[in-house]
Protein backbone atom coordinates (compact mmCIF):
# COMPACT_ATOMS: atom_id res chain seq x y z
CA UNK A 1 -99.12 -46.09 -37.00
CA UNK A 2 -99.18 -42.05 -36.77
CA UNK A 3 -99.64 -42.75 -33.09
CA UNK A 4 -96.59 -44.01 -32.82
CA UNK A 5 -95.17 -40.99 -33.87
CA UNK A 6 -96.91 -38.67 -31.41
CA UNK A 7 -96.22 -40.47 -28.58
CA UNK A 8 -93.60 -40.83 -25.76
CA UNK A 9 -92.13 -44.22 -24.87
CA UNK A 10 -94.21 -43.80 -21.55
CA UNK A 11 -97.26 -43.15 -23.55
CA UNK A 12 -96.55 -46.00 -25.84
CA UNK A 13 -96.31 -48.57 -23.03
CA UNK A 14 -99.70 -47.74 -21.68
CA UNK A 15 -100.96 -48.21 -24.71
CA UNK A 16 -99.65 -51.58 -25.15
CA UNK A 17 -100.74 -52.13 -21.60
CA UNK A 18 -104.30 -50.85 -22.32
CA UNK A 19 -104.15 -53.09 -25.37
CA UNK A 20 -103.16 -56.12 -23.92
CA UNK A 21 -106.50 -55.42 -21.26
CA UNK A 22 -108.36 -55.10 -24.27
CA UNK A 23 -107.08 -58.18 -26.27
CA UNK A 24 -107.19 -60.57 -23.31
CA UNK A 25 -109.51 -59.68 -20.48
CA UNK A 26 -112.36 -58.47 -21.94
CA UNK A 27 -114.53 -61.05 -23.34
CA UNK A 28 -117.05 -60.63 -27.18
CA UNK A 29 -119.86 -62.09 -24.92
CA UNK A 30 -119.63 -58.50 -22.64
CA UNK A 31 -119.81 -56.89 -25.22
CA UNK A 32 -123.12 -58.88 -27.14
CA UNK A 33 -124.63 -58.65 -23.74
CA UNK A 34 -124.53 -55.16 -23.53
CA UNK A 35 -125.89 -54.32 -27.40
CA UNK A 36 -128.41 -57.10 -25.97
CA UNK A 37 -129.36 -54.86 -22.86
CA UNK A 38 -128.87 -58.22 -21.00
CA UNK A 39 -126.46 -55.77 -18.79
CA UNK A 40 -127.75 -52.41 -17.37
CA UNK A 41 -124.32 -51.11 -16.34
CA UNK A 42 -120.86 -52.51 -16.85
CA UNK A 43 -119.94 -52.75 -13.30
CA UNK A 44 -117.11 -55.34 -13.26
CA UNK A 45 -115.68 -53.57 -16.09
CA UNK A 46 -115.18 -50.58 -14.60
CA UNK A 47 -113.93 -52.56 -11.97
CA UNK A 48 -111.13 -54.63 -13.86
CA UNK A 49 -109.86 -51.06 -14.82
CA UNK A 50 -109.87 -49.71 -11.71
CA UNK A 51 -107.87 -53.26 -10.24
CA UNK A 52 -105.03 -52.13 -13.69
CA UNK A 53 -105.37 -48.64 -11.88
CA UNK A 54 -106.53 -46.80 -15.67
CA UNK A 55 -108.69 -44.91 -14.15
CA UNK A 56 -108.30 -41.41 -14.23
CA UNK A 57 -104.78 -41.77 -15.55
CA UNK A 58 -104.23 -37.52 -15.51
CA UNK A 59 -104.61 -37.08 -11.97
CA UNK A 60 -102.26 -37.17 -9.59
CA UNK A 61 -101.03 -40.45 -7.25
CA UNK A 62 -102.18 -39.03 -4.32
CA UNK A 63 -105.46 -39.78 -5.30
CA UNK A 64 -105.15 -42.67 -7.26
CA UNK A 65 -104.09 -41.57 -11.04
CA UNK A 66 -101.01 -42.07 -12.71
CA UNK A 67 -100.29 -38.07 -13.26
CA UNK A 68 -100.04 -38.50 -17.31
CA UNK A 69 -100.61 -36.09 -19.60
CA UNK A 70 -103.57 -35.91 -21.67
CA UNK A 71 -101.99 -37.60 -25.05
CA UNK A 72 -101.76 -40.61 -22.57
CA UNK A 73 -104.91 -40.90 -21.67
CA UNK A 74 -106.19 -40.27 -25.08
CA UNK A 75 -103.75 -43.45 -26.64
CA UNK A 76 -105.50 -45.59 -23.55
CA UNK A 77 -109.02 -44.31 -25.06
CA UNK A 78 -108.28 -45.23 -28.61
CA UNK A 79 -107.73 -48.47 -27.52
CA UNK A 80 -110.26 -48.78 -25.44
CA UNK A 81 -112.66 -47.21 -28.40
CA UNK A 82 -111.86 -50.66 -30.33
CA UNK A 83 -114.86 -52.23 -27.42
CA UNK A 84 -117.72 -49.31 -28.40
CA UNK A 85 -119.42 -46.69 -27.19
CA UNK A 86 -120.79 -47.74 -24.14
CA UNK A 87 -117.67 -49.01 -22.45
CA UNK A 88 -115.49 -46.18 -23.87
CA UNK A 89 -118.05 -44.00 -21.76
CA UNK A 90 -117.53 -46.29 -18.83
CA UNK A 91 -113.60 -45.55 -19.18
CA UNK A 92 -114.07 -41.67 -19.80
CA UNK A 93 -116.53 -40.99 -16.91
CA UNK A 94 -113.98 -41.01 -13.82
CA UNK A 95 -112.27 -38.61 -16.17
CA UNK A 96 -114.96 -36.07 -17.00
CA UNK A 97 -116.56 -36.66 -12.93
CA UNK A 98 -112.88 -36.59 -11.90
CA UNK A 99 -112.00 -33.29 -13.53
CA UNK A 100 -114.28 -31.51 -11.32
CA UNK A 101 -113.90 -33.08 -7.93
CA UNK A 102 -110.11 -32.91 -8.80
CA UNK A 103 -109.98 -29.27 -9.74
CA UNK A 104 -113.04 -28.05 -7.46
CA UNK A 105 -113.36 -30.57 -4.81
CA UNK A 106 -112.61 -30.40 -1.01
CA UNK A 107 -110.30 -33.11 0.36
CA UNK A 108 -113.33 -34.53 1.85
CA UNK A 109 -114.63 -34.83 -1.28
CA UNK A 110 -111.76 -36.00 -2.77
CA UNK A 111 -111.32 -39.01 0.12
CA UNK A 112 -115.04 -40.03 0.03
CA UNK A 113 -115.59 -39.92 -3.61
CA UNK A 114 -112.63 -39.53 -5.95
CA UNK A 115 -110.10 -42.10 -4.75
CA UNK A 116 -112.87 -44.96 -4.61
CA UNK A 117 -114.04 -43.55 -8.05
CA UNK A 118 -110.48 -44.33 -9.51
CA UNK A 119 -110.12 -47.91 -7.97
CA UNK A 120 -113.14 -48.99 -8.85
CA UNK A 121 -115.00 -48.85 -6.36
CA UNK A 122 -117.72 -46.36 -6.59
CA UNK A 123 -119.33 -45.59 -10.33
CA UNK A 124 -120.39 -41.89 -10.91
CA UNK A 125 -122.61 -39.96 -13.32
CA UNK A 126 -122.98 -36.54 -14.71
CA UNK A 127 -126.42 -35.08 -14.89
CA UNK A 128 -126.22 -32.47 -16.88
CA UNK A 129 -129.25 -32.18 -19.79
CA UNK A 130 -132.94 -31.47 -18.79
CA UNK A 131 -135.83 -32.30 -20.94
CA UNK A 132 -136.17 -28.59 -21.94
CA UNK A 133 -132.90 -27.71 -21.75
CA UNK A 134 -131.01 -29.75 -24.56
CA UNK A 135 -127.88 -27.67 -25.51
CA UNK A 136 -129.06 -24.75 -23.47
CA UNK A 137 -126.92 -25.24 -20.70
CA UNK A 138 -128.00 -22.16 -18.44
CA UNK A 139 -131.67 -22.63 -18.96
CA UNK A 140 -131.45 -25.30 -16.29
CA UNK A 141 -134.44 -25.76 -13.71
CA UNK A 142 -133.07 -28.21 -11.23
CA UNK A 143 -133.04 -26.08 -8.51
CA UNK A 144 -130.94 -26.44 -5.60
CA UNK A 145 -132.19 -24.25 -2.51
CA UNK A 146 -130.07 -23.87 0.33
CA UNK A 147 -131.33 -24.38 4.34
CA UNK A 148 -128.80 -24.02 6.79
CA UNK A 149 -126.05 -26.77 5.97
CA UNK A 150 -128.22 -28.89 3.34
CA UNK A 151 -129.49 -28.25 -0.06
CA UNK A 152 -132.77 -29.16 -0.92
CA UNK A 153 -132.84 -30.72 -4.70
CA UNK A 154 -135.96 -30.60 -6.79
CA UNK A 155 -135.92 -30.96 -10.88
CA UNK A 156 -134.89 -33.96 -12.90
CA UNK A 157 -132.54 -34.80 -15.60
CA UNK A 158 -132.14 -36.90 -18.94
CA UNK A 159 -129.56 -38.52 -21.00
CA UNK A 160 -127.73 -39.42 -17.71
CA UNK A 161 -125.51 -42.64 -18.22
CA UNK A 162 -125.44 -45.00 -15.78
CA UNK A 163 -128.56 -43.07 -14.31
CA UNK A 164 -128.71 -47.21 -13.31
CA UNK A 165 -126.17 -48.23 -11.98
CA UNK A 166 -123.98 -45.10 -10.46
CA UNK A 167 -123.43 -44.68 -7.04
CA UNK A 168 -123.35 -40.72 -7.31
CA UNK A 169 -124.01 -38.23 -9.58
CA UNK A 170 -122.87 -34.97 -9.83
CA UNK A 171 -125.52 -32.41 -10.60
CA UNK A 172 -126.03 -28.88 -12.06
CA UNK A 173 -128.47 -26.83 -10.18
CA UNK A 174 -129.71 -23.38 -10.10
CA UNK A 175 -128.94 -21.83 -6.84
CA UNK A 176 -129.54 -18.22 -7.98
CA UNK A 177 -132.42 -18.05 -10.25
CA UNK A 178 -132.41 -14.07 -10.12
CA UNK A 179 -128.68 -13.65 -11.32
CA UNK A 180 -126.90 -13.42 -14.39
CA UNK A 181 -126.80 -16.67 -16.57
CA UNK A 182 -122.92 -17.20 -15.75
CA UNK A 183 -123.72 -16.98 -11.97
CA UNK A 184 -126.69 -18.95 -11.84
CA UNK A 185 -125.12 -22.52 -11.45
CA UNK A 186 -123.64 -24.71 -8.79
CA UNK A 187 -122.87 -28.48 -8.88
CA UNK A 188 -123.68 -30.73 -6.38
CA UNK A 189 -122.45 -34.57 -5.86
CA UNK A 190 -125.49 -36.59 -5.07
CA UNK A 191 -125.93 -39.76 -3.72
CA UNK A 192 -127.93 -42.35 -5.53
CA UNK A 193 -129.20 -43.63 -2.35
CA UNK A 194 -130.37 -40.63 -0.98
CA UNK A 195 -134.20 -40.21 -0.53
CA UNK A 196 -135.82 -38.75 -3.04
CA UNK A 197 -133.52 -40.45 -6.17
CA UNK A 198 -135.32 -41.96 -8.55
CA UNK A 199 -133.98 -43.01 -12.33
CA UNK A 200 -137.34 -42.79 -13.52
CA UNK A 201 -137.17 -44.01 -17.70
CA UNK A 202 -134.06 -46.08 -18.80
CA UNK A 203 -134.30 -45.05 -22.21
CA UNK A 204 -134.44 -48.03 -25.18
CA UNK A 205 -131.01 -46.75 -27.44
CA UNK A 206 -130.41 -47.50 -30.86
CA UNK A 207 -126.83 -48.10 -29.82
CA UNK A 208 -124.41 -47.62 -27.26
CA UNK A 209 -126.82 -50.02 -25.19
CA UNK A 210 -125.69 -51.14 -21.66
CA UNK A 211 -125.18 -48.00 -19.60
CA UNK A 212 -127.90 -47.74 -17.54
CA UNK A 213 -128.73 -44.43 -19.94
CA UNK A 214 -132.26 -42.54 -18.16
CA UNK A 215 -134.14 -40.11 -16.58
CA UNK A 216 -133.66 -38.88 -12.82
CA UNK A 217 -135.73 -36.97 -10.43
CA UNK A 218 -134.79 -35.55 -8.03
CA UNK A 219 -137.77 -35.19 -5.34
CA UNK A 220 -136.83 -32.68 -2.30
CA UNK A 221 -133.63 -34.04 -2.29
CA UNK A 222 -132.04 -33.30 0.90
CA UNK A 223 -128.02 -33.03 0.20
CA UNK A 224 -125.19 -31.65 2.86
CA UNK A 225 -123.89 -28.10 1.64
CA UNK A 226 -120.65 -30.04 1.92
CA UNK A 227 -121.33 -31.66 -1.27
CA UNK A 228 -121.31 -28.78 -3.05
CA UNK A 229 -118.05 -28.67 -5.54
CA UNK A 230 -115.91 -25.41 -5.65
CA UNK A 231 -118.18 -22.78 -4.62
CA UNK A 232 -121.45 -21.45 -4.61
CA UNK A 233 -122.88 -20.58 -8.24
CA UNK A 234 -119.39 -21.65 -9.28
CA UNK A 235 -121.01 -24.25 -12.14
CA UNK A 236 -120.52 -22.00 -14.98
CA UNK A 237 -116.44 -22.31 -14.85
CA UNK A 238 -116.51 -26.07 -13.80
CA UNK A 239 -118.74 -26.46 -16.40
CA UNK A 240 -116.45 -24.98 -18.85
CA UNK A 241 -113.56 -27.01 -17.15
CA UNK A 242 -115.52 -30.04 -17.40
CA UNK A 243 -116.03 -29.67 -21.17
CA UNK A 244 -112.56 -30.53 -22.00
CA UNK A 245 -112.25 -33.87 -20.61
CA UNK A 246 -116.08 -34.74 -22.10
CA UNK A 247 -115.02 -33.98 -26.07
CA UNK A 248 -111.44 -35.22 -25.78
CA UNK A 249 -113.03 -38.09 -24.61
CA UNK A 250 -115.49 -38.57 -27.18
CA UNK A 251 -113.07 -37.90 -29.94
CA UNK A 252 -110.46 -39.92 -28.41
CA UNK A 253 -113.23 -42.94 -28.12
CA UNK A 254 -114.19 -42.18 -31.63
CA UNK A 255 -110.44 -42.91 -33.14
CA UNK A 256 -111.08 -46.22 -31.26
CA UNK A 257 -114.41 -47.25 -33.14
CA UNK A 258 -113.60 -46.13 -36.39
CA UNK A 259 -110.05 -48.31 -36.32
CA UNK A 260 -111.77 -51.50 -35.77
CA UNK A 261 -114.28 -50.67 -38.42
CA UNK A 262 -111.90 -50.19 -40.95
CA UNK A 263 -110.07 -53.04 -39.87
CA UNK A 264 -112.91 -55.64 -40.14
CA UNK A 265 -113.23 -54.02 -43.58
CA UNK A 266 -109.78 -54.42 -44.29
CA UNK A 267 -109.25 -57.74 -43.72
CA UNK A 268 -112.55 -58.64 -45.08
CA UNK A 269 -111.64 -56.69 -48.25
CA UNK A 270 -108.02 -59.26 -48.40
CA UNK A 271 -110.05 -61.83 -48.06
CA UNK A 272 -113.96 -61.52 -50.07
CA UNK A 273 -113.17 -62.26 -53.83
CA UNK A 274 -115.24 -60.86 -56.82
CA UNK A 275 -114.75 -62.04 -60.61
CA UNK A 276 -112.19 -64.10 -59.91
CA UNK A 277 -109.90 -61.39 -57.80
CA UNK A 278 -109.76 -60.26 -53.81
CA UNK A 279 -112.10 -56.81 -54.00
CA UNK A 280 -108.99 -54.94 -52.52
CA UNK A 281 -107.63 -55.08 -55.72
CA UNK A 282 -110.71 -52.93 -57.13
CA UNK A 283 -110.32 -49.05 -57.06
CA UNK A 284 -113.39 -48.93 -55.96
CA UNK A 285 -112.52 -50.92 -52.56
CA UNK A 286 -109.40 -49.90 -51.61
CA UNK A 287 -109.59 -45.80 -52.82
CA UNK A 288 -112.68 -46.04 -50.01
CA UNK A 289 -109.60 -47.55 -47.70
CA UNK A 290 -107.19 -44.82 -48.47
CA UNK A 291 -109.73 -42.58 -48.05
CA UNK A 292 -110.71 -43.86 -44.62
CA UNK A 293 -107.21 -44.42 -43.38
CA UNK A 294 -106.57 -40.91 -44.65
CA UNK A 295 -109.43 -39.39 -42.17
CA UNK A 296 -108.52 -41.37 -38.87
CA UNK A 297 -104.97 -40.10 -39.17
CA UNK A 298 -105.89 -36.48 -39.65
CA UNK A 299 -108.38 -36.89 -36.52
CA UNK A 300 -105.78 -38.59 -34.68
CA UNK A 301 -103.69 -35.58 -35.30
CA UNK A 302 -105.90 -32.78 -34.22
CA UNK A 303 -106.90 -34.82 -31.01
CA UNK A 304 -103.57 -35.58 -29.67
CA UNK A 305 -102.96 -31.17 -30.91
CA UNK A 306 -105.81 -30.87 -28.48
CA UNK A 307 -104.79 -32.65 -25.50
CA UNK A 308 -101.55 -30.79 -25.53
CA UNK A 309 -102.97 -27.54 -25.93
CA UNK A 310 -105.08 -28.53 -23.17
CA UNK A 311 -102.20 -29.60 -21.00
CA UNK A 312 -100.25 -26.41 -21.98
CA UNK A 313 -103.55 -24.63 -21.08
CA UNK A 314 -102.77 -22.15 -24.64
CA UNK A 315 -105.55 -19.65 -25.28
CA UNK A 316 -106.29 -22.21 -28.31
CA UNK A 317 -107.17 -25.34 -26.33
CA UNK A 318 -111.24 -24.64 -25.95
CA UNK A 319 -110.98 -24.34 -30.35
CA UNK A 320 -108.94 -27.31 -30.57
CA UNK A 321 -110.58 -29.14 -28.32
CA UNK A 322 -114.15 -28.41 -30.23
CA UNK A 323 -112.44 -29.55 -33.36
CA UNK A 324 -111.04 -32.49 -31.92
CA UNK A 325 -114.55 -33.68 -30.97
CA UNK A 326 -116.41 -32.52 -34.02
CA UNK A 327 -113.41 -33.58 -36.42
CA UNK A 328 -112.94 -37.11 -34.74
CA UNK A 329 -116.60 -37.83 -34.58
CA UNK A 330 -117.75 -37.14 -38.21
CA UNK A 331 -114.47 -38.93 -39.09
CA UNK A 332 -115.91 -41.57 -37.04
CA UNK A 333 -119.49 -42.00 -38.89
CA UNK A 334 -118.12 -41.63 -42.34
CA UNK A 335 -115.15 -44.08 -41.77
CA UNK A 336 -117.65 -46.85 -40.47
CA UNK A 337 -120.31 -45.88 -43.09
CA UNK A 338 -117.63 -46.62 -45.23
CA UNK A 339 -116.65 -49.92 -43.61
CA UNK A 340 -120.46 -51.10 -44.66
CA UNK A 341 -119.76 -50.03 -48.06
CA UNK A 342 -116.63 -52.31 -48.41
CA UNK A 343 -118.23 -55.29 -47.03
CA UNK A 344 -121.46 -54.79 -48.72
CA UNK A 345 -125.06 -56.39 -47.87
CA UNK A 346 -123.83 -59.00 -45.45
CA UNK A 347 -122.23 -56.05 -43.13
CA UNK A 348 -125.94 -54.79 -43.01
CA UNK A 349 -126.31 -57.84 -40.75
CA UNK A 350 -125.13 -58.89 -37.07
CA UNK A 351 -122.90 -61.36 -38.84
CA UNK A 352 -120.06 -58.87 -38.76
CA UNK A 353 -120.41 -55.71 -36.10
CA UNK A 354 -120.27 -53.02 -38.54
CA UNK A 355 -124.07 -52.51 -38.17
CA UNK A 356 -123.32 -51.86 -34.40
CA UNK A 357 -120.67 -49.77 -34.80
CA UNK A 358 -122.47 -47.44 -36.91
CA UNK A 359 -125.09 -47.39 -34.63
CA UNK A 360 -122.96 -46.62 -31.98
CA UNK A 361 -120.92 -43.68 -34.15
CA UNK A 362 -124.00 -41.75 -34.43
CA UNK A 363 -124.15 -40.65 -30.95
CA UNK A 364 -121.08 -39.69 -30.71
CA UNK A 365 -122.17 -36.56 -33.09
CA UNK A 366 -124.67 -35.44 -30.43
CA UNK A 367 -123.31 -36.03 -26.92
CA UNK A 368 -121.17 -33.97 -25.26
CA UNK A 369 -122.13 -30.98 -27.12
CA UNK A 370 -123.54 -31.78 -30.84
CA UNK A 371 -121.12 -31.00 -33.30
CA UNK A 372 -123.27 -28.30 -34.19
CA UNK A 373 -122.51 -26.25 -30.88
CA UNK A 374 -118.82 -27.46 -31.66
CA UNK A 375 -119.17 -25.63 -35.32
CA UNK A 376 -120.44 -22.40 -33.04
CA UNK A 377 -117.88 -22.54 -30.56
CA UNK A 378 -115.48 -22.85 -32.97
CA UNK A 379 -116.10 -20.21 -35.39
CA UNK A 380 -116.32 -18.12 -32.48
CA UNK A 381 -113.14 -18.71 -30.66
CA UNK A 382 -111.15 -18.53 -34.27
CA UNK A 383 -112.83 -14.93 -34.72
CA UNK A 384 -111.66 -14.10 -31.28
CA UNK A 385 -108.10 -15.34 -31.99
CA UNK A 386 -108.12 -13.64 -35.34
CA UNK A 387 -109.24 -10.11 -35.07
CA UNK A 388 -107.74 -9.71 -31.23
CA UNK A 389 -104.12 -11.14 -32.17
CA UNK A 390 -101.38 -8.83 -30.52
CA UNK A 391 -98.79 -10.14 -33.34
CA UNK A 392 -100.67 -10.47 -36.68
CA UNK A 393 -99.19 -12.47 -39.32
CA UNK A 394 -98.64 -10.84 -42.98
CA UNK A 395 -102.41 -8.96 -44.05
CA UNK A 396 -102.56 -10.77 -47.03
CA UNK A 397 -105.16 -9.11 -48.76
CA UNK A 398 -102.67 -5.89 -49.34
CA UNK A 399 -100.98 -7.97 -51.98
CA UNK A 400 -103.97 -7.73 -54.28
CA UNK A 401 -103.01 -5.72 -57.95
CA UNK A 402 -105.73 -2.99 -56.67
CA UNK A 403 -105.06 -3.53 -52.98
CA UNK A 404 -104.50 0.40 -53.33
CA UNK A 405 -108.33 1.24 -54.53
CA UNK A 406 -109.89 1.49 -51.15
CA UNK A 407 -113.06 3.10 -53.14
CA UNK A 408 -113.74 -0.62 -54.87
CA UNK A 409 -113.61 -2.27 -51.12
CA UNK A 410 -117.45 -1.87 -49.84
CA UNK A 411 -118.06 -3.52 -46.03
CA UNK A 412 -121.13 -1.68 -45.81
CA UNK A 413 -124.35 -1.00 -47.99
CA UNK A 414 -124.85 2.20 -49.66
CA UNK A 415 -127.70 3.85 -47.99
CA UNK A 416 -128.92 4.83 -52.01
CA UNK A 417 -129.15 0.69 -52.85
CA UNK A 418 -130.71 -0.16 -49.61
CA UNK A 419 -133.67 2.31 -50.03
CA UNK A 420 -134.35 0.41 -53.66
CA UNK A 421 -132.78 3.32 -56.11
């Protein structure tokens, strides 16, 4: 595999070791439970992971991780990816809840919340999208006032997984309302238990079921300033810190689902035969195979690129990192669109789990930033990169015949055509 390749002998046991996890300990009935909703969070899941310490494998001992680098934790993913949506979200959370209390958080913090987060112990949630708000990050109206050494907590929140079953959250709130939108933002780490938590709706999914996925309010919340991560209207750069570990993730996860879809095609493609011959041996079938094969290589490519720009912390790594997601996730719908296409009418059915895992792809195109705002982040960065590059490369377009005829290159409109002459 190309993985193999772009990995370390380190990286490549974990792997195996995640693998093995997957393969042995973690039973089909989990996972029909969960597409079921029979299960409203995946607690002893989360748990067994936490027992294998692979949670939170980039942070450091001290607090429970294993200090890896990023292409680590993004082999463990893939793997993990193989078991869906939901429990490939379960996996990634201490990450992307991690990466802030890690980065921002005090060591109280960091002893009350992070080390049992990584053992286990206690499950967390990001709250991050309002009803209004969608992909407009800064139009947030949680707001957070502060009174002497709490915060009171009043606004609520959607799309929240495990808005059942967490035992924190942490929280964006507006703690200056008058201020620029960069400086408008704090987080907060709330308590599920606190008075005035409610997860109001748990919202009926067309896949990645089992997360506890709802609506929370908060209702004059009353939360020690002590919670508050990094510092006061701080949420803007967390925020941007935070969106690295939430697309690597879902790109990483996405390699994962679209590999066992194109396996159960495979195999069923070896096996399924059509006048007279096994349908691999159609171009038909296995050109959709190369095809398929083709794409989860290239996405595996750019998302282990990613991590170690992200690692290296290169100027690149917010671009990369957008393309990882967007790149790995379309992959991800295509490759198990094409998986139904291979196995035909009867992978329309719950006899094999295509159906799920194309109903679990297509969120993965709209969380964590849709892969619309990736397409706007990344055209912007690359312009940025481009036209503000100390060190050009060759200008190109000087080795035209006519380069020379400055006259024939127009960038702006006469003013003679735009008044209609």
């Amino acid at each position: 595999m190309l993985q193999d390749i772009l990995l370390t002998d380190e990286e490549r046991a974990l792997k195996q070791e995640v693998r093995d996890f997957v393969k042995n300990e973690v039973p089909s009935d989990l996972l029909k439970k969960l597409d079921r909703d029979e299960i409203t969070y995946p607690k002893e899941f989360v748990q067994a992971l936490g027992e294998r310490n692979l949670l939170g494998l980039r942070f450091s001992p001290e607090y429970g991780g294993r200090g890896l680098p990023w292409t680590a934790e993004i082999a463990a993913l893939e793997e993990i990816g193989v078991l869906g949506m939901a429990l490939s979200c379960a996996f990634a959370m201490p990450s992307i809840v991690g990466e802030a209390l890690h980065a921002f958080g005090s060591e109280e913090l960091k002893e009350k919340f992070l080390k049992p987060m990584l053992k286990g112990e206690l499950v967390s949630a990001e709250a991050l999208t309002e009803p209004r708000g969608g992909s407009d990050f800064f139009g947030a109206t949680t707001v957070a006032k502060l009174e002497g050494d709490y915060f009171m907590v009043k606004g609520q929140k959607r799309f929240v997984v495990a808005a059942s079953g967490a035992d924190f959250f942490v929280v964006y709130c507006k703690t200056n309302p008058e201020g620029k939108p960069h400086e408008r933002i704090s987080l907060l780490l709330i308590e599920a238990d606190r008075d005035g938590v409610e997860a109001k709706h748990l919202y009926n999914l067309l896949g990645t079921r089992g997360g506890g996925t709802g609506r929370l309010i908060f209702k004059d919340v009353k939360v020690p300033a002590s919670n508050l991560i990094g510092e006061l209207n701080q949420g803007a750069e967390i925020f941007n810190t935070m969106m690295v570990p939430e697309r690597l993730t879902s790109g990483a996860g996405a390699l994962g689902l679209a590999r066992a879809a194109l396996e159960v095609a495979t195999r069923y493609s070896n096996r399924r035969y059509a006048f007279g011959r096994k349908i691999r041996d159609y171009q038909a079938i296995s050109f959709k195979v190369a095809d398929a094969i083709t794409q989860l290589d290239a996405a595996r490519a750019i998302t282990h690129a990613a991590g170690k720009a992200a690692d290296a912390r290169l100027p690149s790594a917010r671009r990369l990192v957008s393309e990882a997601k967007k790149f790995a996730t379309d992959m991800c719908w295509e490759v198990c669109n094409q998986a139904m296409r291979i196995v035909g009418g009867i992978g329309y059915t719950n006899v094999f789990p295509i159906e799920k895992m194309v109903r679990d792809a297509r969120l993965a195109q709209i969380w964590t930033g849709t892969n619309e705002i990736m397409s706007l982040l990344i055209q912007h960065e690359y312009y940025k990169e481009l036209l503000n590059d100390p060190n050009p490369p060759r200008m190109s377009e000087e080795d035209a015949e006519e380069a020379h005829l400055e006259d024939e290159k127009v960038y702006e409109d006469d003013e003679m055509w735009t008044k209609g002459w």
